[in-house]
C-alpha atoms as a PDB file:
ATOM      1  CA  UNK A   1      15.772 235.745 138.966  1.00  0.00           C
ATOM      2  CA  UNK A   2      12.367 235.889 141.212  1.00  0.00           C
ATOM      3  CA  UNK A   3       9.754 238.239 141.147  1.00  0.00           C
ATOM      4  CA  UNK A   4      10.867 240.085 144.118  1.00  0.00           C
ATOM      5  CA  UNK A   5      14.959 240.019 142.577  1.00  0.00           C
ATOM      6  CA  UNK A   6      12.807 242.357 139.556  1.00  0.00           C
ATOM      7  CA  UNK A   7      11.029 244.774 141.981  1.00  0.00           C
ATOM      8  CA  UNK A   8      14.152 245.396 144.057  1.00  0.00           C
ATOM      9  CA  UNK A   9      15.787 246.159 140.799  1.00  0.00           C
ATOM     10  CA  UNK A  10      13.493 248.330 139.509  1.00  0.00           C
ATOM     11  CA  UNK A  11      13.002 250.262 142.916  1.00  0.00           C
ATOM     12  CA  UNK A  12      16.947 250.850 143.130  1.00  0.00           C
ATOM     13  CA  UNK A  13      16.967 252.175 139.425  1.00  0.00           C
ATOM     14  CA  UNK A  14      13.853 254.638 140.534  1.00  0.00           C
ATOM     15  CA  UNK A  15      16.244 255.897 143.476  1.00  0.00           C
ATOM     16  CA  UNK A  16      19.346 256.361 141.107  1.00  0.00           C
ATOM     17  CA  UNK A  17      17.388 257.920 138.693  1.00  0.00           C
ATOM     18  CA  UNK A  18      15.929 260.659 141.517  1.00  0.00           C
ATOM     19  CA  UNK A  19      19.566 261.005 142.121  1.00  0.00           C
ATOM     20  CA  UNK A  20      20.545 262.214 139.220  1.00  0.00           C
ATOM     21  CA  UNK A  21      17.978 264.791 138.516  1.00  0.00           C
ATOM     22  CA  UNK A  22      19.250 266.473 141.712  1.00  0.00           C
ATOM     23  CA  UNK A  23      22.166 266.610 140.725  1.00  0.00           C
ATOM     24  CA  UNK A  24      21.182 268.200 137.147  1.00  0.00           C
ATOM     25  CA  UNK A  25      19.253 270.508 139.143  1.00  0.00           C
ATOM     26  CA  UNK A  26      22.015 271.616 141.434  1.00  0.00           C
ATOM     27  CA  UNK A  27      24.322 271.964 137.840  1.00  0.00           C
ATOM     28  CA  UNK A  28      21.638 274.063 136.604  1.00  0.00           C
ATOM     29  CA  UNK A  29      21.746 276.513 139.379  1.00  0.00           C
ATOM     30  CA  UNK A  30      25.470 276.918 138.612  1.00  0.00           C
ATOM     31  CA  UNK A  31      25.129 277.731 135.239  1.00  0.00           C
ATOM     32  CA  UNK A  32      22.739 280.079 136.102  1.00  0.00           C
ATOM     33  CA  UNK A  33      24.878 281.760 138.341  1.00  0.00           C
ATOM     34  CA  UNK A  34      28.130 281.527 135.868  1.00  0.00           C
ATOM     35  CA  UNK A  35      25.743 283.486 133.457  1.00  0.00           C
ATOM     36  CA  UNK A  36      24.666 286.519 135.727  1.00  0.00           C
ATOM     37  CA  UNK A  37      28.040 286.707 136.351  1.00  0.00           C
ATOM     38  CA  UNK A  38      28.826 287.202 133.437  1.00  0.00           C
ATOM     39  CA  UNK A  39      26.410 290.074 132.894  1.00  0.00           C
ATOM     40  CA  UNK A  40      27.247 291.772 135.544  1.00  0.00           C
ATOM     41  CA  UNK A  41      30.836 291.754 133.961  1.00  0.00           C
ATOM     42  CA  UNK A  42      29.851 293.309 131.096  1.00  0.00           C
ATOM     43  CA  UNK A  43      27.818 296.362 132.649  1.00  0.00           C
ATOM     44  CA  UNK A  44      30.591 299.047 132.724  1.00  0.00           C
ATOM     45  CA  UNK A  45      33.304 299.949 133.897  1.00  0.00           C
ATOM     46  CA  UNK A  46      31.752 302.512 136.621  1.00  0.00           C
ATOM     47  CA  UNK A  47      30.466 299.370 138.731  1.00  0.00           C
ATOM     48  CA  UNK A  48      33.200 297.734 138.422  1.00  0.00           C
ATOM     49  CA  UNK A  49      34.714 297.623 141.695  1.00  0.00           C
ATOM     50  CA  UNK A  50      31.609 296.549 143.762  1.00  0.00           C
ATOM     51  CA  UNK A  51      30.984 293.898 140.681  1.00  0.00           C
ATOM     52  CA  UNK A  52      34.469 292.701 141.220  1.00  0.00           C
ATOM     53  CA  UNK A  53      33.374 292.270 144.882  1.00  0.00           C
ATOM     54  CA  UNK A  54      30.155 290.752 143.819  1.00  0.00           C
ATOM     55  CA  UNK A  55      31.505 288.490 141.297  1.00  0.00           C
ATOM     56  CA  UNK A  56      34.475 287.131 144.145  1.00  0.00           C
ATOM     57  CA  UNK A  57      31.366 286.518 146.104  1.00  0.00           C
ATOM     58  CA  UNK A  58      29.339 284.705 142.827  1.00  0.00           C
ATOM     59  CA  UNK A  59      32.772 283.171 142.589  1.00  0.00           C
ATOM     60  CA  UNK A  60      33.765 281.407 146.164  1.00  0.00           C
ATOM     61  CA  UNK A  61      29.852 280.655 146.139  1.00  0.00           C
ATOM     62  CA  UNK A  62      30.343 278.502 142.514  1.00  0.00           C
ATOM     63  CA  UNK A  63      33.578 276.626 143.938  1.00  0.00           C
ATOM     64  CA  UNK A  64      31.838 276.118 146.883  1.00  0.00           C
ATOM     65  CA  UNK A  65      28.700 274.895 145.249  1.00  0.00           C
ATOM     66  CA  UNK A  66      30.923 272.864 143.232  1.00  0.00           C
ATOM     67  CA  UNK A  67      32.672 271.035 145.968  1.00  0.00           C
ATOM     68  CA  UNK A  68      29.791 270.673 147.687  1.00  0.00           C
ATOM     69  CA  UNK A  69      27.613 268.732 144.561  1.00  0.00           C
ATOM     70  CA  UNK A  70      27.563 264.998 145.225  1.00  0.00           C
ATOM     71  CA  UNK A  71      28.056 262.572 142.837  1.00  0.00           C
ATOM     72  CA  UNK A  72      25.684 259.548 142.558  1.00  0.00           C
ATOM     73  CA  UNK A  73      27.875 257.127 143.943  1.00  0.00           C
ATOM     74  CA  UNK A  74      28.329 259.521 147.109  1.00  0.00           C
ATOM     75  CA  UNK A  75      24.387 260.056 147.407  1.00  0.00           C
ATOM     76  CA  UNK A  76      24.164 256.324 147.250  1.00  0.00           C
ATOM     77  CA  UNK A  77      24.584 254.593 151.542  1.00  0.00           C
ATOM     78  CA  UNK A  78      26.283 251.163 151.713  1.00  0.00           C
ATOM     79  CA  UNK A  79      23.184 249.132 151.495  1.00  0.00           C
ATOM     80  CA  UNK A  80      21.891 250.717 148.267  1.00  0.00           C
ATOM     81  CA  UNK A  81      25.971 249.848 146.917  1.00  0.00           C
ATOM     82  CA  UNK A  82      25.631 246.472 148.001  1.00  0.00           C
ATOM     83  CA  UNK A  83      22.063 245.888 147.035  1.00  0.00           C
ATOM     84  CA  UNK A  84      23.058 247.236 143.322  1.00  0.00           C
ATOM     85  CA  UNK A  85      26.512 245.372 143.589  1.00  0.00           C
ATOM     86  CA  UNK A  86      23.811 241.905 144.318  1.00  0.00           C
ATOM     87  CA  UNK A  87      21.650 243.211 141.598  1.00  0.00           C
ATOM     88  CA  UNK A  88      24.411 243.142 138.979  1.00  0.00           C
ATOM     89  CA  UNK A  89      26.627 241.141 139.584  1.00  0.00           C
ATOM     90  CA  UNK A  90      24.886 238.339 141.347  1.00  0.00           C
ATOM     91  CA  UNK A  91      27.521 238.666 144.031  1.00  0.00           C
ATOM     92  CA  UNK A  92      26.359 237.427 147.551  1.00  0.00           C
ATOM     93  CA  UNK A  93      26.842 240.280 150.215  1.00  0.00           C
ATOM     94  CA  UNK A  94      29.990 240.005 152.893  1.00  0.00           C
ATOM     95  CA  UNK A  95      28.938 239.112 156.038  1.00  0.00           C
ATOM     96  CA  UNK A  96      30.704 240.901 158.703  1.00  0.00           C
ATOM     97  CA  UNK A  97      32.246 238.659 161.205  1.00  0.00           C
ATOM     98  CA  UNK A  98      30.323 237.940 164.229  1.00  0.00           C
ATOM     99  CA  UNK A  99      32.395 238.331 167.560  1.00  0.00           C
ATOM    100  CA  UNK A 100      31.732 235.339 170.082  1.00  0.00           C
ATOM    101  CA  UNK A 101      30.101 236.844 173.393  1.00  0.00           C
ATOM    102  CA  UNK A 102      32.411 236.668 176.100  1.00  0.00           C
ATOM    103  CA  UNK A 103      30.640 234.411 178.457  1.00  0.00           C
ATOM    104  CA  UNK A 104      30.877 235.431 182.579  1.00  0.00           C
ATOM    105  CA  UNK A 105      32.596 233.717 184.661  1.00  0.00           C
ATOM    106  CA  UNK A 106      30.534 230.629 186.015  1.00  0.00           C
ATOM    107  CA  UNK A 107      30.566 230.260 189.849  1.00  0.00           C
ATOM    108  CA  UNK A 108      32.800 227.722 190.141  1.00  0.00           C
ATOM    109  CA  UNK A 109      35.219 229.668 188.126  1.00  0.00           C
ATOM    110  CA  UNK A 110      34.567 232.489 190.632  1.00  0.00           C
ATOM    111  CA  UNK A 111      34.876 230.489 193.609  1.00  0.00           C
ATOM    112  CA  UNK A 112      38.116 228.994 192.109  1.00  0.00           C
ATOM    113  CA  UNK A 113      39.590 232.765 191.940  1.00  0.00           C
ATOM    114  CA  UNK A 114      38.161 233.539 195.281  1.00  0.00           C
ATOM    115  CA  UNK A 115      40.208 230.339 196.686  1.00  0.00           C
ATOM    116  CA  UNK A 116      43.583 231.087 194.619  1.00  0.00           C
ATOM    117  CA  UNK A 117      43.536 234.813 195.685  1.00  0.00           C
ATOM    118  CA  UNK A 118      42.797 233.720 199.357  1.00  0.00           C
ATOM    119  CA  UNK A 119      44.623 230.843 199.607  1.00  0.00           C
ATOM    120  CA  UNK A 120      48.143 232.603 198.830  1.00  0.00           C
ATOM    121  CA  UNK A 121      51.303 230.302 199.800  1.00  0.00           C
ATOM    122  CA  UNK A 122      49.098 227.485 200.790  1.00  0.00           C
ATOM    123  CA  UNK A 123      48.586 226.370 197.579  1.00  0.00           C
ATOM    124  CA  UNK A 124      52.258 225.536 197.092  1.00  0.00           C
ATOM    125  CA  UNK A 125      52.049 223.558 200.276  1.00  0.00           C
ATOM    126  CA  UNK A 126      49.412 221.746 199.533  1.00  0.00           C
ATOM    127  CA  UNK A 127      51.202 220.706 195.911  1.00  0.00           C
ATOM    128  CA  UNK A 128      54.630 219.644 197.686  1.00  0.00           C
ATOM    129  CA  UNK A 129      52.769 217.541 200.411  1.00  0.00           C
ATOM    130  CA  UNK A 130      50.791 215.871 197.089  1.00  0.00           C
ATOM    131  CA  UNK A 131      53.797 214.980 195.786  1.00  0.00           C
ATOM    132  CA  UNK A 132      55.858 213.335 198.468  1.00  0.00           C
ATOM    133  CA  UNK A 133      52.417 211.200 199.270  1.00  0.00           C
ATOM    134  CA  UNK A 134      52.482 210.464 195.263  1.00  0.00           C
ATOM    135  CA  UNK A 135      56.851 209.360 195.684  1.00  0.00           C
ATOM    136  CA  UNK A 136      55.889 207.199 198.868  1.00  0.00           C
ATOM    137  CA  UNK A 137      53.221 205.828 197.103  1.00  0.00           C
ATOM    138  CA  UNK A 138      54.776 205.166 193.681  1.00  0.00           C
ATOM    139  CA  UNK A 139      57.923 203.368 195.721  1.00  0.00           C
ATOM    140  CA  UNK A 140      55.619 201.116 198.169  1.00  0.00           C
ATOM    141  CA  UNK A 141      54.384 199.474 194.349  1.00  0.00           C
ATOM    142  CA  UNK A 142      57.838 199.723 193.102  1.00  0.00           C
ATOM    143  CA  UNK A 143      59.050 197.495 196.137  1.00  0.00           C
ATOM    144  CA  UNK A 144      55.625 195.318 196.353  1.00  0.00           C
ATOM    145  CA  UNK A 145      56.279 194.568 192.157  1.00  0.00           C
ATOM    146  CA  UNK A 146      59.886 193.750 193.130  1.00  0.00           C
ATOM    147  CA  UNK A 147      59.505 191.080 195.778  1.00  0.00           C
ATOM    148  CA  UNK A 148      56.631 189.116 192.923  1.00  0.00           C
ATOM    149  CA  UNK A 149      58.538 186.496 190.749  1.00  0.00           C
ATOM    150  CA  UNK A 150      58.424 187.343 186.954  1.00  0.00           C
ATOM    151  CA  UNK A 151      56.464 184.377 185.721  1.00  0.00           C
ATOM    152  CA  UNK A 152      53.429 185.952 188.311  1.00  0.00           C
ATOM    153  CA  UNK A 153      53.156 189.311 186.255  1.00  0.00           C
ATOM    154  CA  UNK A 154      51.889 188.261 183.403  1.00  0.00           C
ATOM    155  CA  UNK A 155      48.839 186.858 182.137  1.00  0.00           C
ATOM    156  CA  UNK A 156      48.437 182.877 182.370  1.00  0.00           C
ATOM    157  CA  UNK A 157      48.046 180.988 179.385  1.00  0.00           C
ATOM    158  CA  UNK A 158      44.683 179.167 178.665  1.00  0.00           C
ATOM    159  CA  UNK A 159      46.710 175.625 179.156  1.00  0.00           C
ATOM    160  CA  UNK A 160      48.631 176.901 182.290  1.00  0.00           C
ATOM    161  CA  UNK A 161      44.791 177.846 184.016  1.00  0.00           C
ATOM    162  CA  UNK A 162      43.798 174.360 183.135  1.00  0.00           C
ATOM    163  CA  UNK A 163      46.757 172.719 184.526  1.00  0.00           C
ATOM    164  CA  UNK A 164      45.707 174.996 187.744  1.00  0.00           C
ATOM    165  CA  UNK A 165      42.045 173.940 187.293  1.00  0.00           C
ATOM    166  CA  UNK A 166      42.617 170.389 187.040  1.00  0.00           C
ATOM    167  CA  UNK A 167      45.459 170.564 189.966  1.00  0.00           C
ATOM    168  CA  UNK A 168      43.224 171.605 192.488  1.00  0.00           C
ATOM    169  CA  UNK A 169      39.842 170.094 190.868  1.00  0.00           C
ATOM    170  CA  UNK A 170      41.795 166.098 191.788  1.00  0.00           C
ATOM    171  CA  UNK A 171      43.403 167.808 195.048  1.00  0.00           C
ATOM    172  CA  UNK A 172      39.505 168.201 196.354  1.00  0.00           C
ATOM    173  CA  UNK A 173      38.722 164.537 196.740  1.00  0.00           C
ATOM    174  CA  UNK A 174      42.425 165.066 199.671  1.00  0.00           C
ATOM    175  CA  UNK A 175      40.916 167.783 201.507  1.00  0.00           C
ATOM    176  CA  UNK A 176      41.324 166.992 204.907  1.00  0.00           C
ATOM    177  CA  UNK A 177      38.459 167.678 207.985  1.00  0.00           C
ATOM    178  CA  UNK A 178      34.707 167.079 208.287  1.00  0.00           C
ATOM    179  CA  UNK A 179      31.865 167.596 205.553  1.00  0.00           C
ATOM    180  CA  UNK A 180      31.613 171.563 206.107  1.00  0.00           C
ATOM    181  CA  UNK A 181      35.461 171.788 205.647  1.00  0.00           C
ATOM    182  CA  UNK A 182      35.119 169.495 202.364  1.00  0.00           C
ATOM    183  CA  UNK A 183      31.876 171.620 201.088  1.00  0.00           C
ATOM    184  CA  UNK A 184      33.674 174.832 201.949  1.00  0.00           C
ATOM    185  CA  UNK A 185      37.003 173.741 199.551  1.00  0.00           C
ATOM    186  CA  UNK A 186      34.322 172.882 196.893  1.00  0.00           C
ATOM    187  CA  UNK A 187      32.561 176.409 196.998  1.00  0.00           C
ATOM    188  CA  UNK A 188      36.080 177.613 197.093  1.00  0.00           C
ATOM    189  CA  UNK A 189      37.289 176.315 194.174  1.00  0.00           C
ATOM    190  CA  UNK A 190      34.098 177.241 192.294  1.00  0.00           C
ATOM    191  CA  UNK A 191      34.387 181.068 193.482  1.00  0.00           C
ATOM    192  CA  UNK A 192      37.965 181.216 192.410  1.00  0.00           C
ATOM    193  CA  UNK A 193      37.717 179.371 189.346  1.00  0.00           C
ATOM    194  CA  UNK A 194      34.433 181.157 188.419  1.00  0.00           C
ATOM    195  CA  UNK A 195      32.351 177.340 187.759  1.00  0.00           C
ATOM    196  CA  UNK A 196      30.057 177.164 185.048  1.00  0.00           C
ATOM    197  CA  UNK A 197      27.029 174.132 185.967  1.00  0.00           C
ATOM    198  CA  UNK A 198      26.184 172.007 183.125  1.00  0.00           C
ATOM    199  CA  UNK A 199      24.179 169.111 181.792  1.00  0.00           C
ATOM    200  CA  UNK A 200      23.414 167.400 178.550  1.00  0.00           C
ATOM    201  CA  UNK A 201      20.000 168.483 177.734  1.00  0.00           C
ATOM    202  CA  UNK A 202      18.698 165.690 175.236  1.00  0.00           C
ATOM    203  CA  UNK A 203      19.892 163.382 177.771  1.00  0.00           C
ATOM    204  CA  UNK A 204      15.825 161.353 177.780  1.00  0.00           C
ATOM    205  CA  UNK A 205      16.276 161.258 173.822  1.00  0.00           C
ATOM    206  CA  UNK A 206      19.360 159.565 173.733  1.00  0.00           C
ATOM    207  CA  UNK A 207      17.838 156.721 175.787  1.00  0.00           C
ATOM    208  CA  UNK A 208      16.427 155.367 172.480  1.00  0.00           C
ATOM    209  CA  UNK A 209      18.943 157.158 170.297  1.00  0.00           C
ATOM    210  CA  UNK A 210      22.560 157.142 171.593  1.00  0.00           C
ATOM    211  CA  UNK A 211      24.127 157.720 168.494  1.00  0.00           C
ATOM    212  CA  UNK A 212      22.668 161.546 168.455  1.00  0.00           C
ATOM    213  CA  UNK A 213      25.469 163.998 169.248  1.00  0.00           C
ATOM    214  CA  UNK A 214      25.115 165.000 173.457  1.00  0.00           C
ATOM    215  CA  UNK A 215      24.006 168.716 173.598  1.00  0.00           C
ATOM    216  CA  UNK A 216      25.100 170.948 176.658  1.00  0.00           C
ATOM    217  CA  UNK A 217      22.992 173.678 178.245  1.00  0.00           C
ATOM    218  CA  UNK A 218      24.356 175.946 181.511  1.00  0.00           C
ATOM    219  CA  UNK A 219      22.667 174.716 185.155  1.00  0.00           C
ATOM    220  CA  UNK A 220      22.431 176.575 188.136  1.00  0.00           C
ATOM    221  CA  UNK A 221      23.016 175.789 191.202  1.00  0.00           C
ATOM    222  CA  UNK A 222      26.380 174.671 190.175  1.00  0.00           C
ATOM    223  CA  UNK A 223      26.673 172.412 192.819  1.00  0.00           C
ATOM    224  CA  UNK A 224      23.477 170.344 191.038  1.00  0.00           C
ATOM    225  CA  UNK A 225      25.189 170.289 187.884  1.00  0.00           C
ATOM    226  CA  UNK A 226      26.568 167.344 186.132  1.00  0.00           C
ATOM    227  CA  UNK A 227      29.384 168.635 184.948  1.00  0.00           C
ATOM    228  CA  UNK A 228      31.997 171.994 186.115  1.00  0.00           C
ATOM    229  CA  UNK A 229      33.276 174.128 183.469  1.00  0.00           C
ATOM    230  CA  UNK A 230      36.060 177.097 183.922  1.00  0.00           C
ATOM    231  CA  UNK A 231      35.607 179.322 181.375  1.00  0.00           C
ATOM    232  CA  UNK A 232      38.625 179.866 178.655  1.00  0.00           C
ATOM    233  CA  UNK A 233      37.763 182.694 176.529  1.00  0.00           C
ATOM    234  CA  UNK A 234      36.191 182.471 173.014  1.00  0.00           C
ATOM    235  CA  UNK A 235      33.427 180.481 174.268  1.00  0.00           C
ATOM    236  CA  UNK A 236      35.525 177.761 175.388  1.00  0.00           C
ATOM    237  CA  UNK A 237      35.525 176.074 178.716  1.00  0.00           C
ATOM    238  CA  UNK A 238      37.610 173.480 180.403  1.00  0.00           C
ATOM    239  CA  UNK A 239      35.525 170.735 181.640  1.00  0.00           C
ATOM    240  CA  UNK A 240      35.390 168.079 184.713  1.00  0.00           C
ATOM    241  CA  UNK A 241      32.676 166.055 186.027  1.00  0.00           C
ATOM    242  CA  UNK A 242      31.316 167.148 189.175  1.00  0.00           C
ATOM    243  CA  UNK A 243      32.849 165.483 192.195  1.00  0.00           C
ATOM    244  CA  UNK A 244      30.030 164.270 193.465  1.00  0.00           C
ATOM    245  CA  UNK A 245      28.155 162.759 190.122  1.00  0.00           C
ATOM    246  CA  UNK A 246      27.368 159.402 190.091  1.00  0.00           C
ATOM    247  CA  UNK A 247      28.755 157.687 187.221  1.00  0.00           C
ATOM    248  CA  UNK A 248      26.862 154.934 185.601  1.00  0.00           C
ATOM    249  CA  UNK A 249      25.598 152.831 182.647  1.00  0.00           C
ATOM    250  CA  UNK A 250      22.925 156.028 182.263  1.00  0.00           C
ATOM    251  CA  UNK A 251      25.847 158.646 182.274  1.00  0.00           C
ATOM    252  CA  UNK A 252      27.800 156.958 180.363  1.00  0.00           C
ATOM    253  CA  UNK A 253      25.507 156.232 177.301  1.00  0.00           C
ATOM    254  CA  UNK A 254      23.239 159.297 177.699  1.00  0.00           C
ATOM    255  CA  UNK A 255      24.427 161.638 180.427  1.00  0.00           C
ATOM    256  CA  UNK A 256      27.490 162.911 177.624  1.00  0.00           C
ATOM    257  CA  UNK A 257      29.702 161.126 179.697  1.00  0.00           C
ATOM    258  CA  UNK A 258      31.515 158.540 176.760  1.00  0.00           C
ATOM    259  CA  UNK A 259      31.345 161.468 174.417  1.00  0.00           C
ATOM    260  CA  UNK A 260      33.425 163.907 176.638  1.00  0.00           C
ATOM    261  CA  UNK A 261      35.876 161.251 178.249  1.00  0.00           C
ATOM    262  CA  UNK A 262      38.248 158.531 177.342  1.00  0.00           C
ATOM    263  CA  UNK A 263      37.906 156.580 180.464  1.00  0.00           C
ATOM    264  CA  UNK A 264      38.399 153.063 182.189  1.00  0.00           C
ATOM    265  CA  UNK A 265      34.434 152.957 182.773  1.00  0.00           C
ATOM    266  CA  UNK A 266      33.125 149.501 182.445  1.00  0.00           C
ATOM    267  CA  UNK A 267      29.614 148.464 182.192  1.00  0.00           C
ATOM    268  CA  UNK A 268      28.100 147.415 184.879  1.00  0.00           C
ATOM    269  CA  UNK A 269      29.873 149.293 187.636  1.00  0.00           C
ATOM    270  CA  UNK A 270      29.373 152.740 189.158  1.00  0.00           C
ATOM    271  CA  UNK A 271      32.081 155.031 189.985  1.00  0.00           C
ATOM    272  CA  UNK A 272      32.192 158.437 192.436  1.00  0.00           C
ATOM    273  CA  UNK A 273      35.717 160.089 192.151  1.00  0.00           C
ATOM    274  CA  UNK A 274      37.294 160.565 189.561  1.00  0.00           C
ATOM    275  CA  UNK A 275      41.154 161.500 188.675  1.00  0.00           C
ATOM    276  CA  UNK A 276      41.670 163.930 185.755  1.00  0.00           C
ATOM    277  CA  UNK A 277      44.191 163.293 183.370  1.00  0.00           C
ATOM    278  CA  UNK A 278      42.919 166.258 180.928  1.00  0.00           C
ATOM    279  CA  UNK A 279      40.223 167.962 181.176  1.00  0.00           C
ATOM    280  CA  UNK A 280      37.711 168.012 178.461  1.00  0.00           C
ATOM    281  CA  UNK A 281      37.156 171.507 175.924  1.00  0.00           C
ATOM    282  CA  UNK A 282      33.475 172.309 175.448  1.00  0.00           C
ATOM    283  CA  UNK A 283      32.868 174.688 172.997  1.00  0.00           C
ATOM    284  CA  UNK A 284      29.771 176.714 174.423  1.00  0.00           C
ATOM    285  CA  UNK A 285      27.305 179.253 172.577  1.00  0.00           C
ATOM    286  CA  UNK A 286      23.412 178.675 173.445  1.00  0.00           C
ATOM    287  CA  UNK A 287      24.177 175.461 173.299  1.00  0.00           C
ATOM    288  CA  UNK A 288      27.396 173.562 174.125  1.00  0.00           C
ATOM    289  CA  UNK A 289      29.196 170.656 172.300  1.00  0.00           C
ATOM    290  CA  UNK A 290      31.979 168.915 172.895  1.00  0.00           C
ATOM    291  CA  UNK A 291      35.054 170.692 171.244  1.00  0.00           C
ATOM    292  CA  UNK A 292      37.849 168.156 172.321  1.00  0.00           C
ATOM    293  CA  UNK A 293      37.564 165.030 174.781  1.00  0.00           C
ATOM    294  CA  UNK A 294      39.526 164.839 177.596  1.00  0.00           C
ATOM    295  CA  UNK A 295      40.957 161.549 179.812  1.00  0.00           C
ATOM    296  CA  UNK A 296      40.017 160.364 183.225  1.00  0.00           C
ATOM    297  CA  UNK A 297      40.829 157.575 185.748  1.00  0.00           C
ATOM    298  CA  UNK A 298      37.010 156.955 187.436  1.00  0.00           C
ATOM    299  CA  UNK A 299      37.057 154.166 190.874  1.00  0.00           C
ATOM    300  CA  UNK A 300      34.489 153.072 192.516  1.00  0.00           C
END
């Protein structure tokens, strides 16, 4: 217990102990009354009826004196109780409960009542044409979801997109036209397919050393690139050769090209179109590697 635990102590004892010297006081000045009484009783008989009045007087005064004396607890207010009830026992006060202001109304809320009391049987107008726009609307999907075949609604398979990818990536070399109609299929097929460019970036190592592993970095334009990837998920991508890549002796043994393809490519010739068989899994995170190889037909 602190210093100032002590001198709150010792001032609430001081109080208490005022307290009850009042009180002896205001007992003394009873007994002194009770005792003139008494004297006055024992005068005579000749007095007697104006001391019988006196002492009814003496008498309703004592009772009244009596009722009226305080006891120590009453004389004490509720903080003195609780402060000695603290002091004591150690007991921590009872808070009262605080009541949460009621906040006003904010001026949307007002507007809001404004609108609802003005608005009157408009409201439910308003609701009913909602809903028969929501029915129409809900009905026009239920009929548009009807008319799609089953196998459509639900997500394609990783090997389903490649069979896709490589589908249209072979039907390219068939499009029919001039060059703009041919380049225009090409950026097509890279919007909807969302094309990934990339090259092997240690390609000038491998020159001198073509047994080191081909590494794989992300080119843009993808047009420029060497090779087109369609991305999988998990940092896998299904992989072709660009359609317009040039494949020789320096692809083939440096470009990443024998690493990511079994092939008919024979050394010596050059080859510019290319039929895929399966495409080829890189496995991509900074760098890319070849995660499985895939099979092409290359002519010249």
């Amino acid at each position: 217990m602190g210093t100032d635990e002590l001198t709150r102590i010792h001032e609430l004892a001081k109080r208490v102990t005022l307290l009850e010297k009042m009180v002896l006081r205001q007992q003394s000045r009873i007994d002194e009354l009770t005792q003139a009484l008494e004297v006055q009783h024992a005068a005579g008989a000749s007095t007697r009826p104006a001391q019988e009045r006196e002492e009814a007087k003496e008498r309703a005064a004592q009772e009244e004196a009596a009722r009226s004396v305080p006891s120590v607890s009453d004389l004490l207010d509720e903080e003195m109780k609780r402060e000695l009830a603290r002091a004591y026992t150690g007991a921590q006060p009872a808070k009262p409960p605080e009541k949460k202001p009621e906040k006003p109304p904010n001026a949307m809320q007002r507007a809001a009542g404004s609108y609802a009391r003005a608005g009157g049987g408009r409201e439910s107008a308003v609701n009913d044409q909602a809903k028969q726009t929501e029915a129409a609307r809900k009905k026009t999907a239920e009929a548009t979801l009807a008319g799609i075949p089953q196998h459509e609604l639900r997500e394609r398979t990783p090997e389903e997109r490649t069979a896709d990818f490589v589908r249209d990536y072979n039907a390219l070399y068939d499009v029919p036209g001039t060059m703009f109609q041919k380049k225009k299929a090409q950026d097509d097929f890279i919007r909807d397919y969302e094309v990934q460019g990339m090259r092997c970036t240690n390609m000038q190592l491998r020159h001198s050393r073509p047994e080191l592993e081909p590494r794989f970095v992300a080119v843009t334009p993808t047009r420029d690139a060497d090779y087109w990837g369609m991305p999988l998920g998990n940092n896998l991508f299904a992989v072709v050769p660009n359609p317009f890549l040039v494949y020789g002796e320096e692809m083939h043994t440096a470009g990443g090209m024998r690493e990511a393809f079994n092939s008919n490519y024979r050394l010596g010739n050059t080859y510019g179109r290319f039929t895929i068989k399966e495409a080829a899994i890189f496995q991509f995170g900074t760098i890319g590697k070849v995660f499985r190889r895939g099979q092409l037909e290359a002519e010249q």
